[in-house]
Protein backbone atom coordinates (compact mmCIF):
# COMPACT_ATOMS: atom_id res chain seq x y z
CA UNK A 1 15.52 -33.86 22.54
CA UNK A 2 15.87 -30.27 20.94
CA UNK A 3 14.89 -29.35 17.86
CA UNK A 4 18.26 -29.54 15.05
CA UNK A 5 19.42 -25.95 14.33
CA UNK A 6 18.57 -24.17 10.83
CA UNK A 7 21.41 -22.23 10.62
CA UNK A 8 23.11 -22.34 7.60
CA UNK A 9 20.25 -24.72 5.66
CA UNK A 10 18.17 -23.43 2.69
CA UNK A 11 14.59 -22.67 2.69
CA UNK A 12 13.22 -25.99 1.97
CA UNK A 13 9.87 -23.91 0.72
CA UNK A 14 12.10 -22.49 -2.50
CA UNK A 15 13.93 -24.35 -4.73
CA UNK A 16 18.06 -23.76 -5.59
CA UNK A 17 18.50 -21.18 -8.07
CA UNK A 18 15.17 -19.83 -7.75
CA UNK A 19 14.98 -15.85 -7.46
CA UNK A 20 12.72 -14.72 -5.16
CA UNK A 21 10.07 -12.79 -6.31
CA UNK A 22 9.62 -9.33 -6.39
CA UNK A 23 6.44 -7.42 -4.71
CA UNK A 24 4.54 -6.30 -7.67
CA UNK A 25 3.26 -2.11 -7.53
CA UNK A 26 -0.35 -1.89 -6.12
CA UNK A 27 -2.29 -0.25 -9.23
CA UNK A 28 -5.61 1.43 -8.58
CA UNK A 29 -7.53 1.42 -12.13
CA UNK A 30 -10.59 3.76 -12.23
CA UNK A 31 -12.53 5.92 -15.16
CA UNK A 32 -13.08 9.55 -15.61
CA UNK A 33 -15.02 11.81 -18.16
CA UNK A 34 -13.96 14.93 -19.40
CA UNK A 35 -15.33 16.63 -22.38
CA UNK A 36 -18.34 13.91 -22.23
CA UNK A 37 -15.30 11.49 -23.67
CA UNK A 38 -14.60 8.35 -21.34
CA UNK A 39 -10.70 7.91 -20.29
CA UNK A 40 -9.36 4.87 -18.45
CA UNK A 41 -6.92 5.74 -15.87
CA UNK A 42 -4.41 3.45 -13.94
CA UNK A 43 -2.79 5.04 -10.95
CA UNK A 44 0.71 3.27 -9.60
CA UNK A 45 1.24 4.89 -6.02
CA UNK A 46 5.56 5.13 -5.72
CA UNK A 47 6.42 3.89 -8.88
CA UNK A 48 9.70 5.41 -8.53
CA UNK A 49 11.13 7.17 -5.11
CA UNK A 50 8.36 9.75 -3.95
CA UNK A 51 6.88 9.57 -7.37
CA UNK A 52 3.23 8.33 -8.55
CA UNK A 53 2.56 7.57 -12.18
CA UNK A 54 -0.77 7.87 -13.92
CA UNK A 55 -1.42 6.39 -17.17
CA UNK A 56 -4.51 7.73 -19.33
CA UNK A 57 -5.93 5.40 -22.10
CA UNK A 58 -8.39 5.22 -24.41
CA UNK A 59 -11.47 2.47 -23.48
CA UNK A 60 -11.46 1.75 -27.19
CA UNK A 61 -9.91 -1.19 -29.07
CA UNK A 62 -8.12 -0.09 -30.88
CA UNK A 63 -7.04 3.09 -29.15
CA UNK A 64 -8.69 6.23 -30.27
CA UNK A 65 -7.94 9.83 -29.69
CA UNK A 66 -8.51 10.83 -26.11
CA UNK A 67 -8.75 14.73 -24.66
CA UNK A 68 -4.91 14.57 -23.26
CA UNK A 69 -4.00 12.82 -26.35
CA UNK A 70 -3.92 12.42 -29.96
CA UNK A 71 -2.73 8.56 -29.80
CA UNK A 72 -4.96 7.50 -26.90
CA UNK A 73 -2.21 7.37 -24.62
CA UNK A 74 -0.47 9.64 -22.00
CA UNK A 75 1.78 8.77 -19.11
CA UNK A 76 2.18 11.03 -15.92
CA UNK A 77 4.16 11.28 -13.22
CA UNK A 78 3.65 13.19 -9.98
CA UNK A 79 5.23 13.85 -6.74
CA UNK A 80 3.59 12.29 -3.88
CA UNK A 81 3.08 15.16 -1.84
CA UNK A 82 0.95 16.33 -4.56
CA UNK A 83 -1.24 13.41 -5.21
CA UNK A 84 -1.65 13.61 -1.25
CA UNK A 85 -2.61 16.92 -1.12
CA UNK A 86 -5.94 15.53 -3.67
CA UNK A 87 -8.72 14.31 -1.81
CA UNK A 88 -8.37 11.31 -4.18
CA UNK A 89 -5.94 9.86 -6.96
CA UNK A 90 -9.41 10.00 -9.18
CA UNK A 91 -9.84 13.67 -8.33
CA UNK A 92 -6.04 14.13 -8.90
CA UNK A 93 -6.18 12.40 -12.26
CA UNK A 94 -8.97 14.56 -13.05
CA UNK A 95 -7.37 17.86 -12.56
CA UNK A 96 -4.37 17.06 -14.43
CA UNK A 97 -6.18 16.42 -17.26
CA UNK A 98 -8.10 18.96 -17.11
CA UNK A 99 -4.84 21.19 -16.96
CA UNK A 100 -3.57 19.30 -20.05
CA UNK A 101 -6.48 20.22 -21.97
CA UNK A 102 -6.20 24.22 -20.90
CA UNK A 103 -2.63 24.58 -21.62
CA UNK A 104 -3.94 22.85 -24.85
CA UNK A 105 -6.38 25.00 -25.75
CA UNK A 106 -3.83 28.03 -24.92
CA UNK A 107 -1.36 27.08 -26.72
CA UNK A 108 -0.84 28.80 -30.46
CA UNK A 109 -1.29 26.69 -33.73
CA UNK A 110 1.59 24.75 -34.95
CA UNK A 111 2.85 24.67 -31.25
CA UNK A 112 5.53 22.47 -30.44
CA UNK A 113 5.23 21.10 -27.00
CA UNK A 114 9.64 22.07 -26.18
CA UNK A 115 9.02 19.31 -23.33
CA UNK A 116 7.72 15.72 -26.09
CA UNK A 117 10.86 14.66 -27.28
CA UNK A 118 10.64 13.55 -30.86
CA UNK A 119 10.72 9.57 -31.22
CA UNK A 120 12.27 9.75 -34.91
């Protein structure tokens, strides 16, 4: 007797109507310290096509200023090749914010980062 043919029958495993569900982004979490200040960084490898995004937060509850950022937050995104080219995503996240802070530091009072959009 041979076994009846599945062609054309449901997977009995997932029920009608049921979407299956999408692979979720592998997130690395680490922390760095710049300026002796603590930072919490999660790193999402291809969050978009050839893209990586780092997010840098403050370990404090509630969020406190941080050395990228006045609110305690800052979102990043980076090519891949880039982050590749790192010897790490840690060392990666480190550099950009120590980049952030520089241009920072250069930049003139009053200045208007042209590239923040205004919210309001």
């Amino acid at each position: 007797m041979s076994a009846p043919s599945r062609k054309g029958k449901r997977n009995p495993r997932r029920k009608a109507g049921k979407a299956i569900p999408k692979r979720t982004k592998r997130k690395l979490s680490f922390r760095i310290v710049i300026d002796a200040q603590e930072m919490l960084v999660a790193y999402t490898p291809e969050y978009f096509s050839g893209m990586g995004h780092f997010e840098f937060k403050s370990p404090r509850k509630p969020a406190r200023r941080i050395p990228v950022s006045a609110t305690g937050y800052l979102s990043h995104y980076a090519p891949m090749d880039e982050i590749a080219s790192a010897s790490s995503p840690k060392d990666f996240a480190r550099e950009i914010a120590l980049a952030i802070i520089q241009r920072d530091r250069k930049a003139p009072k009053g200045f208007d980062d042209a590239r923040q959009l205004s919210l309001f």
